[in-house]
C-alpha atoms as a PDB file:
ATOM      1  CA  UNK A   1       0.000   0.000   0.000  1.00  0.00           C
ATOM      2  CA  UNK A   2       2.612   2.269   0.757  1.00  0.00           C
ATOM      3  CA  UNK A   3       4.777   1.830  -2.329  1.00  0.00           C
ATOM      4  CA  UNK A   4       1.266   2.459  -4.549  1.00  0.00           C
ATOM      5  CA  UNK A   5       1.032   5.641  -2.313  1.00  0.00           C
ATOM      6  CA  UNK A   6       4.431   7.054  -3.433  1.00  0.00           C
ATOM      7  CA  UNK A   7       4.087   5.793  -6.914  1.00  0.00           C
ATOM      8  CA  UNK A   8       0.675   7.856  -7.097  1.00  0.00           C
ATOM      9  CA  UNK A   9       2.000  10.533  -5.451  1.00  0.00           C
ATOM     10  CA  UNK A  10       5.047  10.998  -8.164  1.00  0.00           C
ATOM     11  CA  UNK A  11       3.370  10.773 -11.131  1.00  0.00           C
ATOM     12  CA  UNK A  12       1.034  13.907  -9.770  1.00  0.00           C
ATOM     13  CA  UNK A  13       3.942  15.746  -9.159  1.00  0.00           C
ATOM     14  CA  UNK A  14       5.926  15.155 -12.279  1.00  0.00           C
ATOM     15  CA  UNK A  15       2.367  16.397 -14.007  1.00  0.00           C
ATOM     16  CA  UNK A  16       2.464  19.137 -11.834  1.00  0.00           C
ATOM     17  CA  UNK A  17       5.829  19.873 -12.394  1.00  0.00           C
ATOM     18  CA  UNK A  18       5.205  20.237 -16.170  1.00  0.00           C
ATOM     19  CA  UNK A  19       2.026  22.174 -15.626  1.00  0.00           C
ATOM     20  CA  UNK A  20       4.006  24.847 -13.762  1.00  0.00           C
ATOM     21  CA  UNK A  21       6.980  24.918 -16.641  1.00  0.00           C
ATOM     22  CA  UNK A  22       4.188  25.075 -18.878  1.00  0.00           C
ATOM     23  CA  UNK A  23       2.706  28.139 -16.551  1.00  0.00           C
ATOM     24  CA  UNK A  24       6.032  29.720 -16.434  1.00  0.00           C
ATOM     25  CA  UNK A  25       6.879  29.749 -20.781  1.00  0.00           C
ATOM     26  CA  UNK A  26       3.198  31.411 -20.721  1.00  0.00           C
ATOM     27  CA  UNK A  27       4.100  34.063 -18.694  1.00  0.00           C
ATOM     28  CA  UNK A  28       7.897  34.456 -19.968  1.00  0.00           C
ATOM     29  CA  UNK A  29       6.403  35.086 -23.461  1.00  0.00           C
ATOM     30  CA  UNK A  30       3.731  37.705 -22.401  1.00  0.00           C
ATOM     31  CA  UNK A  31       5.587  40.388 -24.480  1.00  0.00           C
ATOM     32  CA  UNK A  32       6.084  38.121 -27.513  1.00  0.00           C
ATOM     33  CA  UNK A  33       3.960  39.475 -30.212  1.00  0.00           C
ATOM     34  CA  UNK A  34       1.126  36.430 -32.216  1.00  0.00           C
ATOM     35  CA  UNK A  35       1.903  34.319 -28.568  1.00  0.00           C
ATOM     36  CA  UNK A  36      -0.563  31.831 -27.745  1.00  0.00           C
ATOM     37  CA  UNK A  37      -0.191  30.173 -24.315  1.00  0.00           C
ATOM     38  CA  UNK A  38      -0.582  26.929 -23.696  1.00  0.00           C
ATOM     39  CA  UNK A  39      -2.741  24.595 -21.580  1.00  0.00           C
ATOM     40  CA  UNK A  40      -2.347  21.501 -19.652  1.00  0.00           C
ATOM     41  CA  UNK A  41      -5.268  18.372 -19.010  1.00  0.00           C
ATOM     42  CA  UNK A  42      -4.533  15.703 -16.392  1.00  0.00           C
ATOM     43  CA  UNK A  43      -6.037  12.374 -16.480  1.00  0.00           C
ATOM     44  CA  UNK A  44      -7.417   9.748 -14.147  1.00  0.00           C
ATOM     45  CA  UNK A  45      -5.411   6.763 -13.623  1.00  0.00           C
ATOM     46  CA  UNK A  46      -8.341   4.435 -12.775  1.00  0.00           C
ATOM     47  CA  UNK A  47      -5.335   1.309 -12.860  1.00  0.00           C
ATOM     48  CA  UNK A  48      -3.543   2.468 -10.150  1.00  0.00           C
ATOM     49  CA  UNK A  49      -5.336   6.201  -8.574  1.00  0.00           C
ATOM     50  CA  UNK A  50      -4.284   9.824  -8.897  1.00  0.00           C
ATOM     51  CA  UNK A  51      -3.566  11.873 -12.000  1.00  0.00           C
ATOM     52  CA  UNK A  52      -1.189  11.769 -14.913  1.00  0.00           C
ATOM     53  CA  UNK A  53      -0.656  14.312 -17.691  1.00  0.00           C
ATOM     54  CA  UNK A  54      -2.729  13.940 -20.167  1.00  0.00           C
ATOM     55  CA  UNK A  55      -1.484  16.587 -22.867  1.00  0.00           C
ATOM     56  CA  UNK A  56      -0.451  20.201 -23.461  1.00  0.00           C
ATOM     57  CA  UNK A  57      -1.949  22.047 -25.719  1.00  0.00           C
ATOM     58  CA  UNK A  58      -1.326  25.361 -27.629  1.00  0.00           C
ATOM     59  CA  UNK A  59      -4.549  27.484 -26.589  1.00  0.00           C
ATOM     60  CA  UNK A  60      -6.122  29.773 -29.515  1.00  0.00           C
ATOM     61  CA  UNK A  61      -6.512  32.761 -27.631  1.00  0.00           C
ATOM     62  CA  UNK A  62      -5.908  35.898 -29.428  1.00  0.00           C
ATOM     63  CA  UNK A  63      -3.664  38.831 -28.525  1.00  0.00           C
ATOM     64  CA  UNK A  64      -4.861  42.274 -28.637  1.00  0.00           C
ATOM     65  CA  UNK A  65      -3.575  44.045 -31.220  1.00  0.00           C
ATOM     66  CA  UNK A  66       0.022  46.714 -30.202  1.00  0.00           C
ATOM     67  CA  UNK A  67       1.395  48.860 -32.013  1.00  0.00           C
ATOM     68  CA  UNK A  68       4.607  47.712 -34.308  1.00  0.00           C
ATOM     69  CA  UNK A  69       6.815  50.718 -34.064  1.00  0.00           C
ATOM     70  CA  UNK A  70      10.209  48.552 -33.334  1.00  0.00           C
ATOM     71  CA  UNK A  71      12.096  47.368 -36.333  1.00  0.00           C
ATOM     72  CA  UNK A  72      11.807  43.629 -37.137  1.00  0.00           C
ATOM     73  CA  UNK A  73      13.659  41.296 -38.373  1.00  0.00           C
ATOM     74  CA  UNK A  74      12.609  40.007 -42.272  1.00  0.00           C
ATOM     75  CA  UNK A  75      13.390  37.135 -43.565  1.00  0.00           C
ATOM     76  CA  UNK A  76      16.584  37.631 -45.484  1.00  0.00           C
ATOM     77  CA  UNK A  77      17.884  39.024 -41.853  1.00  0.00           C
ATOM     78  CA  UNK A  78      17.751  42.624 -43.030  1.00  0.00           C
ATOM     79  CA  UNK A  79      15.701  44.906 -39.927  1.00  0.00           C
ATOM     80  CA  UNK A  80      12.692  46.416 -41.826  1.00  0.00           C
ATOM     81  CA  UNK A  81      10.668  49.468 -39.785  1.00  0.00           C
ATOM     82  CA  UNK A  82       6.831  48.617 -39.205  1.00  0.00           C
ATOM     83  CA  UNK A  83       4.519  51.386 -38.957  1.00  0.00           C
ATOM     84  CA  UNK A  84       1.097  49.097 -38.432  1.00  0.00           C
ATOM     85  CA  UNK A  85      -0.363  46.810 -35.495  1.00  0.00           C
ATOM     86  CA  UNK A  86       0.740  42.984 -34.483  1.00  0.00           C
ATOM     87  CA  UNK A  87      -1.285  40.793 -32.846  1.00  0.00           C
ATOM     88  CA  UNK A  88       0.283  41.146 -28.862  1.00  0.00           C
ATOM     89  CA  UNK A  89       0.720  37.894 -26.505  1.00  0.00           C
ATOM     90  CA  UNK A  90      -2.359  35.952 -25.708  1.00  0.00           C
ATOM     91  CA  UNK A  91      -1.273  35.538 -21.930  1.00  0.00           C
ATOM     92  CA  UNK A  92      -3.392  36.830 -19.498  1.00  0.00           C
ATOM     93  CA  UNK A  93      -1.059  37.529 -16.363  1.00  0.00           C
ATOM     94  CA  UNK A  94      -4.116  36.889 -13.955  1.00  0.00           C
ATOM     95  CA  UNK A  95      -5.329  33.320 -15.456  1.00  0.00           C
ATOM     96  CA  UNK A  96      -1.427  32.679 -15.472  1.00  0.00           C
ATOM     97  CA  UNK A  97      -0.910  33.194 -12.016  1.00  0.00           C
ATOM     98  CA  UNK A  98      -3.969  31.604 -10.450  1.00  0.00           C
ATOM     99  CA  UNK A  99      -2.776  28.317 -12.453  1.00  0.00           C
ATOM    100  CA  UNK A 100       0.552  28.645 -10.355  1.00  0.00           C
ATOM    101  CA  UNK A 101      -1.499  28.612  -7.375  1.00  0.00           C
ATOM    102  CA  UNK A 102      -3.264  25.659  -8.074  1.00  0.00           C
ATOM    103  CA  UNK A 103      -0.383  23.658 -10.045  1.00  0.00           C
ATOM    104  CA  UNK A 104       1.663  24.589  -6.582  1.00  0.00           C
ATOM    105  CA  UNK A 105      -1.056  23.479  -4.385  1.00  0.00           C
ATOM    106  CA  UNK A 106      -1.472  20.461  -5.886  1.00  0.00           C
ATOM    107  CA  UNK A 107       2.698  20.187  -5.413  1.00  0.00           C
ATOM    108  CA  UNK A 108       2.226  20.553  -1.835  1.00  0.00           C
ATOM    109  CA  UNK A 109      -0.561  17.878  -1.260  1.00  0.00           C
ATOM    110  CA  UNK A 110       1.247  15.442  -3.321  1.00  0.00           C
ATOM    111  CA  UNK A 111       4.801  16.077  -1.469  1.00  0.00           C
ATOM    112  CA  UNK A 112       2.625  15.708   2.086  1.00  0.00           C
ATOM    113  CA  UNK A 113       1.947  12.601   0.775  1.00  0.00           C
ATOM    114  CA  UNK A 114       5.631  11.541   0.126  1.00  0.00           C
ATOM    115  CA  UNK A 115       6.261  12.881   3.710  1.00  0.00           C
ATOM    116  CA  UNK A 116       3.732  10.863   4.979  1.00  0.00           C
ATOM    117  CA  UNK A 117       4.151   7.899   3.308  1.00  0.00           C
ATOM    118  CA  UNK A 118       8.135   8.511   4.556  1.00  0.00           C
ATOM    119  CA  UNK A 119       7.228   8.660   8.086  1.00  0.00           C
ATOM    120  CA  UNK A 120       4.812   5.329   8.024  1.00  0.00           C
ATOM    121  CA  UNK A 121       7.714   3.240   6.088  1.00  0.00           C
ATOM    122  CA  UNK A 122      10.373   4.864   8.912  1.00  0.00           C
ATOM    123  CA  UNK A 123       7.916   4.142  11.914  1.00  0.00           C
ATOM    124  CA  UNK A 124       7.433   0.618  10.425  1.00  0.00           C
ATOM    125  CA  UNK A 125      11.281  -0.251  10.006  1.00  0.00           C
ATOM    126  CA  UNK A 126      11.421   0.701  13.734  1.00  0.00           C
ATOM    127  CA  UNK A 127       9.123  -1.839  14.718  1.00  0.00           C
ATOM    128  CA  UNK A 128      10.683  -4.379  13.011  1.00  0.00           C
ATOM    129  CA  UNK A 129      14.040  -4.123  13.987  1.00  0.00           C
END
């Protein structure tokens, strides 16, 4: 029971690991012009209990439009001056930090698991020797 615990408890916080990495390339790109932020789904794990990562996905959410008044870089490499709008970032700084609340939350109950599980195994071994 204890060893399905900790197994359990890992995979949620490898998924919630990635969500947060996920979280954090969102919000590092929140000046990059046409950005769409991405989006992480867990799944059950009816064989064995908790969550897994299910899949990231690339959200469609549109930027509002900025102005393009910095030169950019064409294609042959050669800085060309734009004088009309670019779509902005589509991150949303509050969406992206209540989903580091909850991907950290969900961190902390899964590594009070661990500790818990850590403490039974340690409490057992006592007993037996």
């Amino acid at each position: 029971m204890p060893i399905r615990a900790l197994d359990v408890a890992a995979t949620a916080l490898s998924a919630n690991a990635m969500a947060q990495a996920v979280t954090a390339n969102n919000i590092a790109n929140v000046n990059t012009a046409g950005f769409n932020p991405s989006r992480v789904s867990f799944e059950e794990r009816p064989d064995l209990g908790g969550v897994a990562l299910q899949d990231i996905r690339e959200t469609d959410v549109q930027g509002s439009f900025v102005p393009a008044n910095a030169p950019i870089q064409g294609q042959d490499g050669a800085e060309a001056q734009s004088s009309g709008y670019v779509e902005g970032s589509g991150t949303d700084m509050v969406t992206e930090t209540v989903q580091m609340i909850e991907n950290e939350r969900g961190f902390e109950a899964n590594a009070a698991v661990v500790r818990s599980v850590d403490e039974m195994l340690g409490q057992f071994l006592d007993e037996i020797v």
